[in-house]
Protein backbone atom coordinates (compact mmCIF):
# COMPACT_ATOMS: atom_id res chain seq x y z
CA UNK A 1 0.00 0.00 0.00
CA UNK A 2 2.89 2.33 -0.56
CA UNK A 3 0.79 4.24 -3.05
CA UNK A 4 -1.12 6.01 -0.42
CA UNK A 5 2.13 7.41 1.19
CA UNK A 6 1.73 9.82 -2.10
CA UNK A 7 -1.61 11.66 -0.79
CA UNK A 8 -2.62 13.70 2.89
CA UNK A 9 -5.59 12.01 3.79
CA UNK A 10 -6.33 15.24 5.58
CA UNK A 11 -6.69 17.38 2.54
CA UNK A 12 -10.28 16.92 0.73
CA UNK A 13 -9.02 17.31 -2.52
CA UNK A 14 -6.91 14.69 -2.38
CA UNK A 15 -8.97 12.35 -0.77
CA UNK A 16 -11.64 12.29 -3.49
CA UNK A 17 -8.51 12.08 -6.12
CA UNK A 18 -7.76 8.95 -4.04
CA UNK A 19 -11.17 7.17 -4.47
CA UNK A 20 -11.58 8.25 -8.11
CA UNK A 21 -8.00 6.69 -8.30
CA UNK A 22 -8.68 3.33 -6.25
CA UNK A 23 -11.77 2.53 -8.61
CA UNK A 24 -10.18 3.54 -11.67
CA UNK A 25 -7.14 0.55 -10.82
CA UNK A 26 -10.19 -1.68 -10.12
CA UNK A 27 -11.52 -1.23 -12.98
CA UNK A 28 -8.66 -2.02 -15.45
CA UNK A 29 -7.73 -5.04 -12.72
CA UNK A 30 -10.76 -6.11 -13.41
CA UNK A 31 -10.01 -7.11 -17.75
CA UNK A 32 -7.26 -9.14 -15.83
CA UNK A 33 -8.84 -11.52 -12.86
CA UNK A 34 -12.08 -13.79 -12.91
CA UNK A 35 -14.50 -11.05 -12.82
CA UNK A 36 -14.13 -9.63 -16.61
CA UNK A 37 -17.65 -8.45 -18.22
CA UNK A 38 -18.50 -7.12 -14.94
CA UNK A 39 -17.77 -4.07 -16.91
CA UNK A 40 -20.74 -2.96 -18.12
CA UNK A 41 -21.98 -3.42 -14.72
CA UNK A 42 -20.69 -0.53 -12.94
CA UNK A 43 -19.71 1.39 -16.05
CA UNK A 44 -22.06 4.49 -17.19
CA UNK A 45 -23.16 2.26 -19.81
CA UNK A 46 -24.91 -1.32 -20.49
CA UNK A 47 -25.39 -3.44 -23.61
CA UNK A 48 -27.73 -2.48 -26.12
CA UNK A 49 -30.88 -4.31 -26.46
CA UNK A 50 -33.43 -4.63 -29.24
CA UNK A 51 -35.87 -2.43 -29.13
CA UNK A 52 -33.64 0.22 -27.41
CA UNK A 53 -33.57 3.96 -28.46
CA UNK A 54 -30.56 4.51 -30.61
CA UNK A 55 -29.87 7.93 -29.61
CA UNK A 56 -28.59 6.23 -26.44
CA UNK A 57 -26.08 4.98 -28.08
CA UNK A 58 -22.09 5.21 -27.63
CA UNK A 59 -20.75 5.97 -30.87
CA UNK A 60 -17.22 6.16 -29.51
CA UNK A 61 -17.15 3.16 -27.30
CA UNK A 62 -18.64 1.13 -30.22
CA UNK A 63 -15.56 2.60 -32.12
CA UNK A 64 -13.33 0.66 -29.75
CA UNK A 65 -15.12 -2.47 -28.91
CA UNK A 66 -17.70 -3.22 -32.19
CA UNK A 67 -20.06 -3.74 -29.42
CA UNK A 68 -23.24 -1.32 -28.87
CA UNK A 69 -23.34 0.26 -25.51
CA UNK A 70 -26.19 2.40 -24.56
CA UNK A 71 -26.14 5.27 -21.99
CA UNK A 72 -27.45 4.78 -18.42
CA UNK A 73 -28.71 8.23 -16.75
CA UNK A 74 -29.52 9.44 -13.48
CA UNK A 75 -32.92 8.00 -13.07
CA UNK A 76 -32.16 4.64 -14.14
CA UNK A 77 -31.32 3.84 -10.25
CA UNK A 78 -31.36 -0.61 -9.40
CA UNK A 79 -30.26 -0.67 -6.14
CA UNK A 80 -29.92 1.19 -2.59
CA UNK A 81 -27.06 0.35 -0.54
CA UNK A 82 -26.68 2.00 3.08
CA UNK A 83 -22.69 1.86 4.04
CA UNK A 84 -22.26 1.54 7.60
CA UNK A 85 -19.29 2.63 9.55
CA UNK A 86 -18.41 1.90 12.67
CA UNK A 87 -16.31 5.41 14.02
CA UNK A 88 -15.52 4.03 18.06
CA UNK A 89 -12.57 5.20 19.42
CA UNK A 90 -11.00 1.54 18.46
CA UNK A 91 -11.21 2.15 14.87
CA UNK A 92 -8.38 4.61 14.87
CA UNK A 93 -6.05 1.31 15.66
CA UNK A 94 -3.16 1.38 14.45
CA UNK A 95 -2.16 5.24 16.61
CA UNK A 96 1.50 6.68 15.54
CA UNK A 97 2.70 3.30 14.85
CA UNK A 98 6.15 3.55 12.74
CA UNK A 99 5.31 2.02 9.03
CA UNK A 100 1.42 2.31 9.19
CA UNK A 101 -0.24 4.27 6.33
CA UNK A 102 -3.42 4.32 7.80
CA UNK A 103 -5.36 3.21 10.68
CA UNK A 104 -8.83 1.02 10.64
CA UNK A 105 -10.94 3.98 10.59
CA UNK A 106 -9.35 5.55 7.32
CA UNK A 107 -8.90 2.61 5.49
CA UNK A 108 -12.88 2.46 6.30
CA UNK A 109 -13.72 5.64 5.09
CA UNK A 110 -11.20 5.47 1.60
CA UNK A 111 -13.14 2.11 0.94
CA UNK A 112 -16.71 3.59 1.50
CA UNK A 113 -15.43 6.83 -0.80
CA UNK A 114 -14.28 4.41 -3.28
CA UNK A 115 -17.61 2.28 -3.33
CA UNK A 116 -19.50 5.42 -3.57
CA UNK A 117 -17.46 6.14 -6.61
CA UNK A 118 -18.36 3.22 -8.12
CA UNK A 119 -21.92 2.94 -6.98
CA UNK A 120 -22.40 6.67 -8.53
CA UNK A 121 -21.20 5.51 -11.98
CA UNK A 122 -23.52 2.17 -11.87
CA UNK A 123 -26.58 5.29 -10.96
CA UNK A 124 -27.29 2.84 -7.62
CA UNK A 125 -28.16 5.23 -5.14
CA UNK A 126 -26.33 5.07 -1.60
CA UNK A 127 -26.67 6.39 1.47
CA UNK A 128 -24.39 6.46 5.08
CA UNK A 129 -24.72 5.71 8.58
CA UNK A 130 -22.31 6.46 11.09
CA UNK A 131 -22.03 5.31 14.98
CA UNK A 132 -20.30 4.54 17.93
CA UNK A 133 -22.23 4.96 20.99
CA UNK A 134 -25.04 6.34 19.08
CA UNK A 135 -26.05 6.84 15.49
CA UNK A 136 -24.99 10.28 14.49
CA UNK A 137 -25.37 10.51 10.46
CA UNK A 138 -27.60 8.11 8.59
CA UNK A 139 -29.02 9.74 5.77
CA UNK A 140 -31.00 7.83 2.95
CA UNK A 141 -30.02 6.49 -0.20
CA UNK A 142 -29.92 8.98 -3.43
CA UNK A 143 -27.68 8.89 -5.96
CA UNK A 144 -27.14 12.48 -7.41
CA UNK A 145 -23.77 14.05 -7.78
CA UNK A 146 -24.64 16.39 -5.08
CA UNK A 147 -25.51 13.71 -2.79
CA UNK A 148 -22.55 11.85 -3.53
CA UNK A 149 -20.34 14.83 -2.36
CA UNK A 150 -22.35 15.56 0.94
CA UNK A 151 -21.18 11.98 1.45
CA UNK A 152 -17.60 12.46 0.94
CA UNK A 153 -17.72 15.47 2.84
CA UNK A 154 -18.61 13.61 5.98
CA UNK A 155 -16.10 11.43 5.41
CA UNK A 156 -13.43 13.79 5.07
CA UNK A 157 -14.51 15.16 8.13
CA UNK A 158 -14.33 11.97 9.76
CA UNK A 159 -10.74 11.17 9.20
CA UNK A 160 -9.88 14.83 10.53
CA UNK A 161 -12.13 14.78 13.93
CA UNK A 162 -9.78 12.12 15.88
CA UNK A 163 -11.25 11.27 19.17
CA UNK A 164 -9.87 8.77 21.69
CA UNK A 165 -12.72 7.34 24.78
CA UNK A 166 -15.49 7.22 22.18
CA UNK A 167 -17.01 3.72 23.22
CA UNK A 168 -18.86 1.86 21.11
CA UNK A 169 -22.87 0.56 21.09
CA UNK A 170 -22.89 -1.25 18.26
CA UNK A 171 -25.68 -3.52 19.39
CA UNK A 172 -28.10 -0.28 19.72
CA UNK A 173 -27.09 1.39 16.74
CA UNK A 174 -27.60 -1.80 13.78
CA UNK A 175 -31.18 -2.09 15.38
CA UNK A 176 -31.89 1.84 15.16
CA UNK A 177 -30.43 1.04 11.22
CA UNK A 178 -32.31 -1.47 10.72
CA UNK A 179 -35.15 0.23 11.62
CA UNK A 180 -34.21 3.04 9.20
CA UNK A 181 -33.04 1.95 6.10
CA UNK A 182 -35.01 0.79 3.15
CA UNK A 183 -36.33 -2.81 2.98
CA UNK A 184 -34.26 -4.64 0.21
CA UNK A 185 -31.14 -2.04 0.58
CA UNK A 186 -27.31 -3.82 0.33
CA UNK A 187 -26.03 -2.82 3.75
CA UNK A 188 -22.74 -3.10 3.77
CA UNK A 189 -21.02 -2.71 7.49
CA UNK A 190 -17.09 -1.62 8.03
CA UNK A 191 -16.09 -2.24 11.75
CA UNK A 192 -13.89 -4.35 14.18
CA UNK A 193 -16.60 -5.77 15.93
CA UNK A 194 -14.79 -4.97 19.39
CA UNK A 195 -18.40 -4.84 21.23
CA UNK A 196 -18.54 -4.38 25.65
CA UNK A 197 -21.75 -5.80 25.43
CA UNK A 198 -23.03 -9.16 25.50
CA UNK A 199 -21.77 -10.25 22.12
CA UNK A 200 -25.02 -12.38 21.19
CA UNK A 201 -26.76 -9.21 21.48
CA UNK A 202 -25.09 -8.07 18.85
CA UNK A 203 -25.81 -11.13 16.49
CA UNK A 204 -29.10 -10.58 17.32
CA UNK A 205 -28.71 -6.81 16.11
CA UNK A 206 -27.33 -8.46 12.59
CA UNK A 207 -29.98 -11.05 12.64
CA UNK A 208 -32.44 -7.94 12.96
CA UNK A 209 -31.19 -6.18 9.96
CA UNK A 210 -31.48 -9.69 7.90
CA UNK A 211 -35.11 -10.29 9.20
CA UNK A 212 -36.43 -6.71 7.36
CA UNK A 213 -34.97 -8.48 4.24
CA UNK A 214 -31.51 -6.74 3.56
CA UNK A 215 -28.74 -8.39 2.26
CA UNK A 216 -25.88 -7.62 4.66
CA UNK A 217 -21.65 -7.67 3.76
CA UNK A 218 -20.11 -7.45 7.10
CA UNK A 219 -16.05 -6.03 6.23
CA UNK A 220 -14.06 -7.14 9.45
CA UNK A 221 -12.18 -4.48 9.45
CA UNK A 222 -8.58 -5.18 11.09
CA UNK A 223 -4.63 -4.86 11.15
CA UNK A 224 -3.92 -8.65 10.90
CA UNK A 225 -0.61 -8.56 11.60
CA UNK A 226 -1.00 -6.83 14.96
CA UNK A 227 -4.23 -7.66 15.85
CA UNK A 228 -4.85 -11.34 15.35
CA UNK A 229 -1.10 -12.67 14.66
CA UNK A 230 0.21 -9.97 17.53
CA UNK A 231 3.28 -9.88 15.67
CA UNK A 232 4.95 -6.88 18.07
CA UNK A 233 8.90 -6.62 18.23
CA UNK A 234 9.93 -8.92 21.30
CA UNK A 235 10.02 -5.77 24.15
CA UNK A 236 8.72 -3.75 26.89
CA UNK A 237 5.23 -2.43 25.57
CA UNK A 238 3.03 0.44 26.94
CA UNK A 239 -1.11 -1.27 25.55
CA UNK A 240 -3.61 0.82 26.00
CA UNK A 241 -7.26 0.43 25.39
CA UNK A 242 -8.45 3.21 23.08
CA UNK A 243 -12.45 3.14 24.07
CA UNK A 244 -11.62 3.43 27.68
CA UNK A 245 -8.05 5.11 28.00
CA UNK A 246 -6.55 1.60 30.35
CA UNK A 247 -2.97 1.12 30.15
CA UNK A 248 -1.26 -1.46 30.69
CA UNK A 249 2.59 -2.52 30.30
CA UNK A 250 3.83 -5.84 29.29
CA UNK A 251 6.66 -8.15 27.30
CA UNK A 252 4.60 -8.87 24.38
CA UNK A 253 5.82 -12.50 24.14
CA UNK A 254 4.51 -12.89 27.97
CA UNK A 255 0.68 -12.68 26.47
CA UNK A 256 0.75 -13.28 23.03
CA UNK A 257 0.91 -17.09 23.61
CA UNK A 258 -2.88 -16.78 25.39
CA UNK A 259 -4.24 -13.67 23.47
CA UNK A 260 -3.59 -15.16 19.72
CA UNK A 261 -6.04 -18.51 20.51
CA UNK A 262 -9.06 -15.93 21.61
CA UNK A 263 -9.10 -13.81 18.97
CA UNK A 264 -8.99 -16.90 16.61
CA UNK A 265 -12.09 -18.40 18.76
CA UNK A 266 -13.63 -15.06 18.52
CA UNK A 267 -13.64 -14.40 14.93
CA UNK A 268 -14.51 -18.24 14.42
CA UNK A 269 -17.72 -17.38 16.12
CA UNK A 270 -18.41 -14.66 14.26
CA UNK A 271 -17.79 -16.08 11.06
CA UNK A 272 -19.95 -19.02 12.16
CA UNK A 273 -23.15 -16.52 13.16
CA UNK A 274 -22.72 -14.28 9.73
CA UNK A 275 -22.83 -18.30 8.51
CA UNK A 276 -26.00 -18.97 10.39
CA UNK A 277 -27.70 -15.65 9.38
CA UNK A 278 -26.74 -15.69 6.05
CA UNK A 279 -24.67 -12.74 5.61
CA UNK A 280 -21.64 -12.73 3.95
CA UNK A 281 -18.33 -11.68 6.17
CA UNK A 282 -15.37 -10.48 4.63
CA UNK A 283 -12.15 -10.00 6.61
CA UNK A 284 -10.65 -6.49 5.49
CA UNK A 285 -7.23 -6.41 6.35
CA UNK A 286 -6.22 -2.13 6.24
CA UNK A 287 -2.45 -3.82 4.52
CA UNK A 288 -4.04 -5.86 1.53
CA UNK A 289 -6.22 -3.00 -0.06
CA UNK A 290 -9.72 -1.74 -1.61
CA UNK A 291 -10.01 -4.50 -4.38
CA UNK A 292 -11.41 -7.14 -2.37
CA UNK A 293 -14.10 -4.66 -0.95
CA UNK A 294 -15.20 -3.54 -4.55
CA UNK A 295 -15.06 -6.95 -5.90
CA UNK A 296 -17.52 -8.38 -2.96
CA UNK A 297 -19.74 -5.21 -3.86
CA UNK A 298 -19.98 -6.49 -7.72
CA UNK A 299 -20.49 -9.81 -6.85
CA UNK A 300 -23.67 -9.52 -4.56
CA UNK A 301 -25.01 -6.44 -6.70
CA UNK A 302 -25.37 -8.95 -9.12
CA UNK A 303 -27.10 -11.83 -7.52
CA UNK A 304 -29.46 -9.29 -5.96
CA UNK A 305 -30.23 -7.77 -9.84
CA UNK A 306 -30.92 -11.53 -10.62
């Protein structure tokens, strides 16, 4: 991910530039892996049918494929998605650390930019939900160009406004969503799933937003490497817990031996419930990139336009 070293996440004109430039590499990655002819899927355009008006049609792209492509505009809206991000103080993980090019809570909200990118060029309209304790911003799906930059702005404004002791309520929040957001919507959830509450609560939370008949991704959003293989340098460590401010100083080889096995039986039993429920988990390492986040987005946008 040394690409991103190149742009200030703090600066909103670059940030944009970065999601324009994170679906634009999709997109020609995309003529290379298993998903070709996806194309015309999120593309401004889709194959020309009989019967269609030929004033819709792209002369120029015709030019360079021999294949007729007709123009999709605004109205022509197939789907609502509501992207869901979770913004407790544990998403800013990792803080300061030396080689890190982003933390959990930026990688989030680059991914969610770049989905809106590509959901605006498909015309699927989209709409955002953030929460930690509460549900502060959930606004409903649209999919104008205006729209789509009232979301980036509060994104941009996320990744500036860092706040440490911000707990998280996860459990209260998806049902308040759920609630909210249009039956038959694509939600699509970014967050750690670090939850103080009873953690069957919050399956049942999941479970809630399946039952009002949405299809649910679930990105597990995490720094393998330190967080489930606890791969810190053998020495004196200061840990401290970034919803409640604890700290804590240890030899990381003196716990890693007992904390590796519970986060592997933890995020077997959430795999397990999104199994159960029916909703498909994705584990979104912030060091391996966007791709497999756009490429899940494709691949259930078309089984729900089936």
């Amino acid at each position: 991910m040394s690409y991103l070293k190149d742009f200030d996440l703090r600066q909103i004109q670059n940030f944009e530039l970065l999601a324009k430039q994170v679906v634009e590499g999709f997109i020609i990655g995309l003529h290379k892996s298993p998903f070709h002819g996806f194309s015309v899927e999120f593309a401004e355009h889709r194959l020309y049918n009989v019967g269609d008006s030929i004033k819709n049609i792209d002369w120029k792209v015709y030019g360079r494929t021999d294949k007729l492509f007709v123009k999709q505009f605004e109205e022509e809206t197939n789907l609502r998605c509501q992207i869901v991000i979770d913004t407790s103080s544990s998403m800013y993980f990792p803080k300061e650390l030396e080689g890190s090019s982003m933390n959990k809570l930026q990688f989030s909200s680059i991914a969610a930019a770049s989905l809106m990118n590509l959901l605006q060029k498909q015309r699927d309209a989209f709409g955002l939900s953030l929460f930690d304790e509460k549900v502060h911003i959930h606004t409903k799906p649209k999919s104008s160009t205006k729209h789509y930059r009232l979301m980036l702005n509060h994104l941009e404004n996320l990744i500036k406004d860092e706040e440490l002791d911000r707990k998280t309520s996860a459990t209260d929040a998806l049902h308040r969503i759920a609630d909210s957001t249009h039956r038959r919507s694509l939600v699509m959830i970014f967050s750690d799933m670090f939850e103080d509450s009873d953690q069957e609560k919050l399956f049942t939370a999941l479970q809630h937003l399946k039952y009002n008949k949405h299809e649910l991704v679930l990105f597990h959003v995490v720094d393998k490497n330190l967080e489930l293989d606890f791969n810190f340098d053998n020495r004196p460590h200061e840990f401290i817990d970034m919803e409640s401010g604890e700290r804590i100083k240890l030899q990381s080889n003196q716990i890693k031996e007992h904390f590796i096995p519970k986060m592997v039986a933890y995020k077997e039993k959430l795999i397990q419930k999104c199994l159960q429920f029916k909703i498909d988990y994705v584990e979104a390492d912030i060091n391996e990139g966007f791709h497999p986040i756009l490429e899940r987005y494709l691949v259930k946008r078309k089984k729900m336009m089936n």
